[in-house]
N, C-alpha and C. Protein backbone atom coordinates (compact mmCIF):
# COMPACT_ATOMS: atom_id res chain seq x y z
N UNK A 1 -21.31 7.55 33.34
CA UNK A 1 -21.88 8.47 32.38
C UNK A 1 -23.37 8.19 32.22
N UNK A 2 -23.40 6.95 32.24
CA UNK A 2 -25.21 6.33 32.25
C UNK A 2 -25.96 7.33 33.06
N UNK A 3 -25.40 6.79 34.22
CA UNK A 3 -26.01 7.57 35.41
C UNK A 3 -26.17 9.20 35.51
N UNK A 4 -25.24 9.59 35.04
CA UNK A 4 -25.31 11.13 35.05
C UNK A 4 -26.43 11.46 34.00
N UNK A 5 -26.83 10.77 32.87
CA UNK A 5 -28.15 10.78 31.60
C UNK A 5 -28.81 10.66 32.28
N UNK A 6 -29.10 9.67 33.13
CA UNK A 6 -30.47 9.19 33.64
C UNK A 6 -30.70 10.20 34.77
N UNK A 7 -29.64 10.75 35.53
CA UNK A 7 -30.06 11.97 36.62
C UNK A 7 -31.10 13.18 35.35
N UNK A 8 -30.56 13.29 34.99
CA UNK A 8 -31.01 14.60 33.48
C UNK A 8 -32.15 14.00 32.96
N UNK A 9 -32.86 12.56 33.55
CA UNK A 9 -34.24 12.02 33.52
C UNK A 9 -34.56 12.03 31.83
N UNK A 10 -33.21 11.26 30.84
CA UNK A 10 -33.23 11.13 29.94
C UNK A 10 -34.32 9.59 29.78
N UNK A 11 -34.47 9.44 28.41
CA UNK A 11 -35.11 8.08 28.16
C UNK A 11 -34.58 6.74 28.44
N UNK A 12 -34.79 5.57 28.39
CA UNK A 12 -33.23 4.98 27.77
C UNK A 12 -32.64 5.17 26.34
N UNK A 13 -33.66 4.99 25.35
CA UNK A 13 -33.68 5.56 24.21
C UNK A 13 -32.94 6.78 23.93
N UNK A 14 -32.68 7.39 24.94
CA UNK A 14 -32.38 8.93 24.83
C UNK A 14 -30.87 8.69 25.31
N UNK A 15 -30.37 7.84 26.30
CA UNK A 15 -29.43 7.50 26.87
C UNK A 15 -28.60 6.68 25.99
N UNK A 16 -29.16 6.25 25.56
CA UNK A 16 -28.54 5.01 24.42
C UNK A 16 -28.10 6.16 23.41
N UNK A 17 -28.39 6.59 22.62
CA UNK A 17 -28.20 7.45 21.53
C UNK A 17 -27.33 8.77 21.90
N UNK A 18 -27.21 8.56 23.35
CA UNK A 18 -26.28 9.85 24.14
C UNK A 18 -24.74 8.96 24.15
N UNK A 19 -24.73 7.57 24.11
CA UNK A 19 -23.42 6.77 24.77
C UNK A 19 -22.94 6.48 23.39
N UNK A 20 -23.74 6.29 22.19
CA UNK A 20 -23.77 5.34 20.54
C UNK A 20 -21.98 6.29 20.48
N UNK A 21 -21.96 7.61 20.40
CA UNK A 21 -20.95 7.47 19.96
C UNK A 21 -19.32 7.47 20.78
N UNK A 22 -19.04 7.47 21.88
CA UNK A 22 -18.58 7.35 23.57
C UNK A 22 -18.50 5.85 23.41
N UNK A 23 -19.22 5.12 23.08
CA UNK A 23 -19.13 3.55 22.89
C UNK A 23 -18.41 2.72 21.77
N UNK A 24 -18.77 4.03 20.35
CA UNK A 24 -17.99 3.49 19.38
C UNK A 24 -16.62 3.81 19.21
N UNK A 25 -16.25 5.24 19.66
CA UNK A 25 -14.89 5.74 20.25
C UNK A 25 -14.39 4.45 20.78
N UNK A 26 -14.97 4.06 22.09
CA UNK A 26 -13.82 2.74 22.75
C UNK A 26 -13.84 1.62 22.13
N UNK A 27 -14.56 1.22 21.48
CA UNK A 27 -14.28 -0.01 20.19
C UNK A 27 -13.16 0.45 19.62
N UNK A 28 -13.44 1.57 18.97
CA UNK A 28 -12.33 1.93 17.92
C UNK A 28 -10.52 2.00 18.28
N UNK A 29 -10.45 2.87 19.58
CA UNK A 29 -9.57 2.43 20.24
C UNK A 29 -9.26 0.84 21.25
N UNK A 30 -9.70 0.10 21.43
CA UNK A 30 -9.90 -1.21 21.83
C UNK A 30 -8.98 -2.06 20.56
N UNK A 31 -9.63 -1.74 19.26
CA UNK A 31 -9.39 -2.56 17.99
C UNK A 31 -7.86 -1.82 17.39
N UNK A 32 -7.09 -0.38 17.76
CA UNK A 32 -6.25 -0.10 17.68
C UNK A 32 -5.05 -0.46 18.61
N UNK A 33 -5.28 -0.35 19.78
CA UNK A 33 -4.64 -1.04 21.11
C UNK A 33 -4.22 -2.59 20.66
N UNK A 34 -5.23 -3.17 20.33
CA UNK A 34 -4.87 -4.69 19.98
C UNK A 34 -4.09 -4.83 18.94
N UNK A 35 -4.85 -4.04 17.78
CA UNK A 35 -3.37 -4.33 16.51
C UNK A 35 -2.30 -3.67 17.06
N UNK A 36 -2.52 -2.38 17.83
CA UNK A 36 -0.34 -2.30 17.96
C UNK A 36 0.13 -2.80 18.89
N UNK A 37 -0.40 -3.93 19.71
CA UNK A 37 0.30 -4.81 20.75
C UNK A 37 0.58 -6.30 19.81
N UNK A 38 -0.66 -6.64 19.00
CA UNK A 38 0.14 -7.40 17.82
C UNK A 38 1.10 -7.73 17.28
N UNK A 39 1.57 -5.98 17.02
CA UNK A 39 2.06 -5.76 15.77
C UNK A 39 3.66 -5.77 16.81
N UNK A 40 3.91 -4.93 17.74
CA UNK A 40 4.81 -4.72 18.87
C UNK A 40 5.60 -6.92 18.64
N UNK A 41 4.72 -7.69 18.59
CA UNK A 41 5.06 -9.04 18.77
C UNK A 41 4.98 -9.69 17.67
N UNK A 42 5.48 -8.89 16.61
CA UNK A 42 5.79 -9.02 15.19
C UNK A 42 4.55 -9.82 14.95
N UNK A 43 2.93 -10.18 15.68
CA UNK A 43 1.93 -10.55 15.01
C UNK A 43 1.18 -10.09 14.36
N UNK A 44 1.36 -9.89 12.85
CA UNK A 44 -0.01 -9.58 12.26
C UNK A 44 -0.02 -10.46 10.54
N UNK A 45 -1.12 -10.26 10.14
CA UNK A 45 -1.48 -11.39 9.49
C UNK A 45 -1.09 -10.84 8.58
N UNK A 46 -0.86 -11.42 6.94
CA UNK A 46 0.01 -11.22 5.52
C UNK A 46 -1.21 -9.76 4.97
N UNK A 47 -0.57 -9.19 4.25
CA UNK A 47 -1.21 -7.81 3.31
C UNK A 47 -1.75 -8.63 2.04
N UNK A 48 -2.96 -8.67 1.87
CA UNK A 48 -3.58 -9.11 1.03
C UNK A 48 -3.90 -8.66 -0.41
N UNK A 49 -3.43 -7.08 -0.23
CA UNK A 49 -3.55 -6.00 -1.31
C UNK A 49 -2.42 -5.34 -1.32
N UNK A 50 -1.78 -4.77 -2.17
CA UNK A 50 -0.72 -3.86 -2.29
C UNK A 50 -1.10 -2.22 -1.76
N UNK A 51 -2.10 -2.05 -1.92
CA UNK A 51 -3.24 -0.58 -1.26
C UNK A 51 -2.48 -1.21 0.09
N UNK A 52 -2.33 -2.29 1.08
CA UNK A 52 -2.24 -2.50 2.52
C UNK A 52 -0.75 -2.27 3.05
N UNK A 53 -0.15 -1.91 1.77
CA UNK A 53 1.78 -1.29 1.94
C UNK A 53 1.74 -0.76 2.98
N UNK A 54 1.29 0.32 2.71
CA UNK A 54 1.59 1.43 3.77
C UNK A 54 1.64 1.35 5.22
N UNK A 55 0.39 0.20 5.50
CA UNK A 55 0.02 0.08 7.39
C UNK A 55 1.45 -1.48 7.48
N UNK A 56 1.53 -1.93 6.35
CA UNK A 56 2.84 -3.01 6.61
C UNK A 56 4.22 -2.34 7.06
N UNK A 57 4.18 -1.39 6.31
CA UNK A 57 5.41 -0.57 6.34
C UNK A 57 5.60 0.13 7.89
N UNK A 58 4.30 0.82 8.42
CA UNK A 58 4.18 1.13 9.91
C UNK A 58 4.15 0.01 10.78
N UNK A 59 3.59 -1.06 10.52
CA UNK A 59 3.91 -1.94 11.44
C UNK A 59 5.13 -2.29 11.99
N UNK A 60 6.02 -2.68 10.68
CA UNK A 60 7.21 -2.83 10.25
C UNK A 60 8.16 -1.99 11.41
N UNK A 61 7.72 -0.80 11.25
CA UNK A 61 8.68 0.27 12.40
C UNK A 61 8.17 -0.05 13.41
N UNK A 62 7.40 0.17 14.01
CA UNK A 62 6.56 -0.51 15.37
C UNK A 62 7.34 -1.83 16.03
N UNK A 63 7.65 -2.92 14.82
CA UNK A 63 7.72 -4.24 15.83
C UNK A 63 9.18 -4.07 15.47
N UNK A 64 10.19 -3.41 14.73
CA UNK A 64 11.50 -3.13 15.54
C UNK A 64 11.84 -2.28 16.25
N UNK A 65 10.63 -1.40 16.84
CA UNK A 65 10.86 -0.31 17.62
C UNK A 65 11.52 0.53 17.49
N UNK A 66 11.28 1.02 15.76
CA UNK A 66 11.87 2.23 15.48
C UNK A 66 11.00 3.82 15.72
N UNK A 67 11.20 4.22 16.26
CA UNK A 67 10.69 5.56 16.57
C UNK A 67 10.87 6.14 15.00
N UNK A 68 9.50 7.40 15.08
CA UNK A 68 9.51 7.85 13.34
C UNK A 68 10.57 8.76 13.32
N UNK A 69 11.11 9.05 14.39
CA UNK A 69 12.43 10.24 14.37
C UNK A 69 13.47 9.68 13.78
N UNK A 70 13.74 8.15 14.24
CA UNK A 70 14.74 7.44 14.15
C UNK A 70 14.31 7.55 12.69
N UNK A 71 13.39 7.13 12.20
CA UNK A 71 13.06 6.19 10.76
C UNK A 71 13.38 7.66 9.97
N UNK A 72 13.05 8.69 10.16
CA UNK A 72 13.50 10.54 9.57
C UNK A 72 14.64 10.10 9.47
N UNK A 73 15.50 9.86 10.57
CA UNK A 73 17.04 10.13 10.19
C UNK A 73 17.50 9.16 9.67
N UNK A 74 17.33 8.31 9.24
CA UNK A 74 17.95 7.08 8.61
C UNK A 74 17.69 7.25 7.11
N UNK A 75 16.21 7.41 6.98
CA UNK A 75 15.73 8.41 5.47
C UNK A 75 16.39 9.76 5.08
N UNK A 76 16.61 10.31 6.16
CA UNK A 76 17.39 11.48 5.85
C UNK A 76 16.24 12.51 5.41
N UNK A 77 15.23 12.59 6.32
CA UNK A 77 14.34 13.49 5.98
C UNK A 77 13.68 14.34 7.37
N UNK A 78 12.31 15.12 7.37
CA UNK A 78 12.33 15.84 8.55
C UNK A 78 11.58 14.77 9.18
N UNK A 79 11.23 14.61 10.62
CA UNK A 79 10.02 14.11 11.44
C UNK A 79 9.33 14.04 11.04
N UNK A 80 8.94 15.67 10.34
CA UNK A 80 6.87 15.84 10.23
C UNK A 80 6.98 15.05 8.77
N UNK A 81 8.08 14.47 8.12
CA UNK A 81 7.58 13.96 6.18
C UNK A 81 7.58 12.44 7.02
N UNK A 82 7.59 11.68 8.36
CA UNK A 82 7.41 10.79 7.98
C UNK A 82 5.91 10.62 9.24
N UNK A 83 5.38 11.70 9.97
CA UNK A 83 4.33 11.71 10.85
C UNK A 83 3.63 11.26 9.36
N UNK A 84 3.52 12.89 8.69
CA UNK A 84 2.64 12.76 7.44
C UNK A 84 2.09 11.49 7.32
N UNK A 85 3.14 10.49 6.52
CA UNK A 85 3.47 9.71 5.95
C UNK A 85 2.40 8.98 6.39
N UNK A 86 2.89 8.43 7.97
CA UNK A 86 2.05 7.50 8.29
C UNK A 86 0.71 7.92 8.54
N UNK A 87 0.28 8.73 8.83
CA UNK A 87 -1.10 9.68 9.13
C UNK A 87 -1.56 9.11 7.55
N UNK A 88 -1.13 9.31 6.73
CA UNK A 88 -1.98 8.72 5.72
C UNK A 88 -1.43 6.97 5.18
N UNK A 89 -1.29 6.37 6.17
CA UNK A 89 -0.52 5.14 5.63
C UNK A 89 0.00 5.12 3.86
N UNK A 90 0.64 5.85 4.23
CA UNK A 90 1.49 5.99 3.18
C UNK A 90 0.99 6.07 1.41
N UNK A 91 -0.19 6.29 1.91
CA UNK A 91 -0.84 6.37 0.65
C UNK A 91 -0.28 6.99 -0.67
N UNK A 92 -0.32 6.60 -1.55
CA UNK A 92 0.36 6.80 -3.11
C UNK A 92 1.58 6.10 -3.07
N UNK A 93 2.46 5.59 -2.03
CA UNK A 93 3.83 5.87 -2.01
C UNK A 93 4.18 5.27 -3.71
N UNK A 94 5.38 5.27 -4.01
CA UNK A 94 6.00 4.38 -4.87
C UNK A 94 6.88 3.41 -4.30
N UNK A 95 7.04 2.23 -5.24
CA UNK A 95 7.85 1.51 -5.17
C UNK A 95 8.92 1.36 -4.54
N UNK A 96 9.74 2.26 -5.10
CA UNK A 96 11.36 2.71 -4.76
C UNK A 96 11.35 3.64 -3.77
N UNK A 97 10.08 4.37 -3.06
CA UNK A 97 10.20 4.75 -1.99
C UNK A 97 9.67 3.73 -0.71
N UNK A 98 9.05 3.03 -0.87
CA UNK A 98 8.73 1.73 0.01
C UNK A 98 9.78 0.94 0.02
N UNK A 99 10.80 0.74 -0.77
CA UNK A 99 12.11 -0.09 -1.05
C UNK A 99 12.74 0.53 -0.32
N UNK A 100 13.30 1.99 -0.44
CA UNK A 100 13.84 3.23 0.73
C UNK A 100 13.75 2.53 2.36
N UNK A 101 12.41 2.87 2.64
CA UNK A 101 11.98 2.69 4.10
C UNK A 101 12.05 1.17 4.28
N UNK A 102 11.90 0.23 3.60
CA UNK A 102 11.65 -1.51 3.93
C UNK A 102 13.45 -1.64 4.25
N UNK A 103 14.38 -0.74 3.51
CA UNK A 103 15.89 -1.21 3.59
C UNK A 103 16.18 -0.01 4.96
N UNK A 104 15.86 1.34 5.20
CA UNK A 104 16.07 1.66 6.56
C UNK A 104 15.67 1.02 7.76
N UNK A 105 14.81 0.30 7.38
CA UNK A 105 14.05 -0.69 8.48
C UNK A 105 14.72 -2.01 8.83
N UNK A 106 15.44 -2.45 7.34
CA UNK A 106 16.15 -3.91 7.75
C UNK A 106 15.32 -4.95 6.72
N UNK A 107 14.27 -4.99 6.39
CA UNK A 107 13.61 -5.53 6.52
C UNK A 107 13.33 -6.17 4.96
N UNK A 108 12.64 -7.09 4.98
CA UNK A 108 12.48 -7.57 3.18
C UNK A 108 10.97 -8.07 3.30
N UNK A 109 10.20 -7.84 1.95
CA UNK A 109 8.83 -8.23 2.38
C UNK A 109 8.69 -9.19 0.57
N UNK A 110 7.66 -10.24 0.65
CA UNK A 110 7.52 -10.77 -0.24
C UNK A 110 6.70 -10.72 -0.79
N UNK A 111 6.08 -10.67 -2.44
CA UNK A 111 4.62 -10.89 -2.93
C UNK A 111 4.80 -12.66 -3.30
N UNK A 112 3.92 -12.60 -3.32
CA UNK A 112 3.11 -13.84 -3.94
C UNK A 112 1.89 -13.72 -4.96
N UNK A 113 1.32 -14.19 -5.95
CA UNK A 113 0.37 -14.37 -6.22
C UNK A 113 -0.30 -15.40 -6.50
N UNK A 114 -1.34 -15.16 -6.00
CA UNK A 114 -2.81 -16.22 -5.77
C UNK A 114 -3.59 -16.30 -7.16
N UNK A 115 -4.12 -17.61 -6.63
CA UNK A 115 -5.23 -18.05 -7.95
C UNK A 115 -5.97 -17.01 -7.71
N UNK A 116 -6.91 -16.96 -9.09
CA UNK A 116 -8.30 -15.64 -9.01
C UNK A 116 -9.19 -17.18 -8.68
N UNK A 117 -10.24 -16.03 -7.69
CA UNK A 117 -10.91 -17.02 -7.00
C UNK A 117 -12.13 -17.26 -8.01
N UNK A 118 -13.11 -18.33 -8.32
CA UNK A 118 -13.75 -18.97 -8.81
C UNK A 118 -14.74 -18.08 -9.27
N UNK A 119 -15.29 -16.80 -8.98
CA UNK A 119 -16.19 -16.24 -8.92
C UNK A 119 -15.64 -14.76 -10.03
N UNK A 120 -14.56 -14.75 -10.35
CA UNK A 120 -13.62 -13.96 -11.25
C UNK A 120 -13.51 -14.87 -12.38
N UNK A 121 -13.17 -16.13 -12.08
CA UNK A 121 -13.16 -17.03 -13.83
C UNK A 121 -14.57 -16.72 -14.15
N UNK A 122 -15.66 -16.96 -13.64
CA UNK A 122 -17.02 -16.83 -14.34
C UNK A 122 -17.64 -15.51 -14.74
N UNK A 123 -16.09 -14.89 -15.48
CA UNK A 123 -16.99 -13.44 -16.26
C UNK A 123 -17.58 -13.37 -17.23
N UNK A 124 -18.53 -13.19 -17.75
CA UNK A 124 -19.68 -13.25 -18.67
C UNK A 124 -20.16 -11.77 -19.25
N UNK A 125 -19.44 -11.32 -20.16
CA UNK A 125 -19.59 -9.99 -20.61
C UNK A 125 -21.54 -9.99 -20.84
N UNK A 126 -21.79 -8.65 -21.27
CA UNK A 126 -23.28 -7.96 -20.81
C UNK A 126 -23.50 -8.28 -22.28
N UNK A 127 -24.79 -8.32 -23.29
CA UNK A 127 -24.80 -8.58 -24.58
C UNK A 127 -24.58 -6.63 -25.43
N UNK A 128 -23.38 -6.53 -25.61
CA UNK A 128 -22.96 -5.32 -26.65
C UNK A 128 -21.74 -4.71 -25.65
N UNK A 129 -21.11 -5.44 -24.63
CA UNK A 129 -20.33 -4.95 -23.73
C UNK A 129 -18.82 -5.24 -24.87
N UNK A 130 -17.79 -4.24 -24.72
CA UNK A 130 -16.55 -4.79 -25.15
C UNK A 130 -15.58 -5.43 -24.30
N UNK A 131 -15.22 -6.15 -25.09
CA UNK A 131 -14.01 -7.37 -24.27
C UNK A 131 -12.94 -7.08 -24.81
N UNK A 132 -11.57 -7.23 -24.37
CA UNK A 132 -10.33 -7.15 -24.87
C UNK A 132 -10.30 -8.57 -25.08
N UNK A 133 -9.58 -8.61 -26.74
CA UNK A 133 -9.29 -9.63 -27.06
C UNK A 133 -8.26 -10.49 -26.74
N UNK A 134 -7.74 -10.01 -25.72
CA UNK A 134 -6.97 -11.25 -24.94
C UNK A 134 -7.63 -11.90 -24.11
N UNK A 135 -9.17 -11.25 -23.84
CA UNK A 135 -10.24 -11.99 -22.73
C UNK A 135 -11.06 -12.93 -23.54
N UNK A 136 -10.87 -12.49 -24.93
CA UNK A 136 -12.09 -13.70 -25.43
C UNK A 136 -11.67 -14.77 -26.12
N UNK A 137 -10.16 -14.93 -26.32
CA UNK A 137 -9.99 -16.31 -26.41
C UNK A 137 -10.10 -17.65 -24.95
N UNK A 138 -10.50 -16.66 -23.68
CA UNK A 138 -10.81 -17.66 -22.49
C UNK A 138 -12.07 -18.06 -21.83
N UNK A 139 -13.05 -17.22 -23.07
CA UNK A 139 -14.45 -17.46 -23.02
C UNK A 139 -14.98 -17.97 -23.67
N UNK A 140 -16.52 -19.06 -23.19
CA UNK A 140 -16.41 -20.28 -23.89
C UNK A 140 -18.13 -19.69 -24.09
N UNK A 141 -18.43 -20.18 -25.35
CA UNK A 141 -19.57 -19.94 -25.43
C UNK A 141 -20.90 -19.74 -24.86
């Protein structure tokens, strides 16, 4: 493709800014390829946010090699409600519908929660800001 710019006696400058997005396309697919060969070898790293349900939940089908047709009929719903679905990683879902799909899947997932990291204890309200008074018995003068 270089070559065919540079026949058209582009710049490099001109060539470069012709490939910027042709280049970021194959990153983008490069960095998708890798997570679903990951994911295919049940590798991928813990969901750090509950917002990250949704791509857990697709993974989830991926590394038991459930096809979304399969995962429709087990839900008992059409194809296209669970393409949707994942097309938007499942965004909004609820609870008891992530409980749904985690038990058609087999599967059980765990929370945990973590310390708040050091930089969250040191909140320091603004001078005339309001605090809930369950926050200001943990603030020290």
């Amino acid at each position: 493709m270089r070559a065919a710019l540079a026949a058209q006696e582009l710049t490099a400058e001109e060539i470069e800014t012709a490939m910027e997005p042709t280049l970021s396309y194959q990153a983008q697919l490069t960095e998708e390829i890798t997570w679903y060969e990951n994911v295919c070898r049940r590798n991928f790293s813990p969901a750090r946010r509950l917002t990250d349900l949704g791509r857990v939940l697709i993974a989830l089908r991926i590394a038991n090699s459930i096809t979304q047709s399969e995962l429709a009929r087990r839900l008992g719903v059409s194809d296209g409600i669970v393409s949707r679905d994942e097309k938007n990683e499942y965004h909004g879902i609820t609870l008891e519908r992530a409980q749904r799909i985690l038990d058609a899947l087999g599967e059980t997932i765990t929370a945990t929660v973590a310390e708040p990291s050091s930089s969250r204890m040191s909140f320091r309200p603004k001078r005339g800001e309001l605090v809930p008074e369950s926050a200001e018995k943990h603030m020290t003068p």
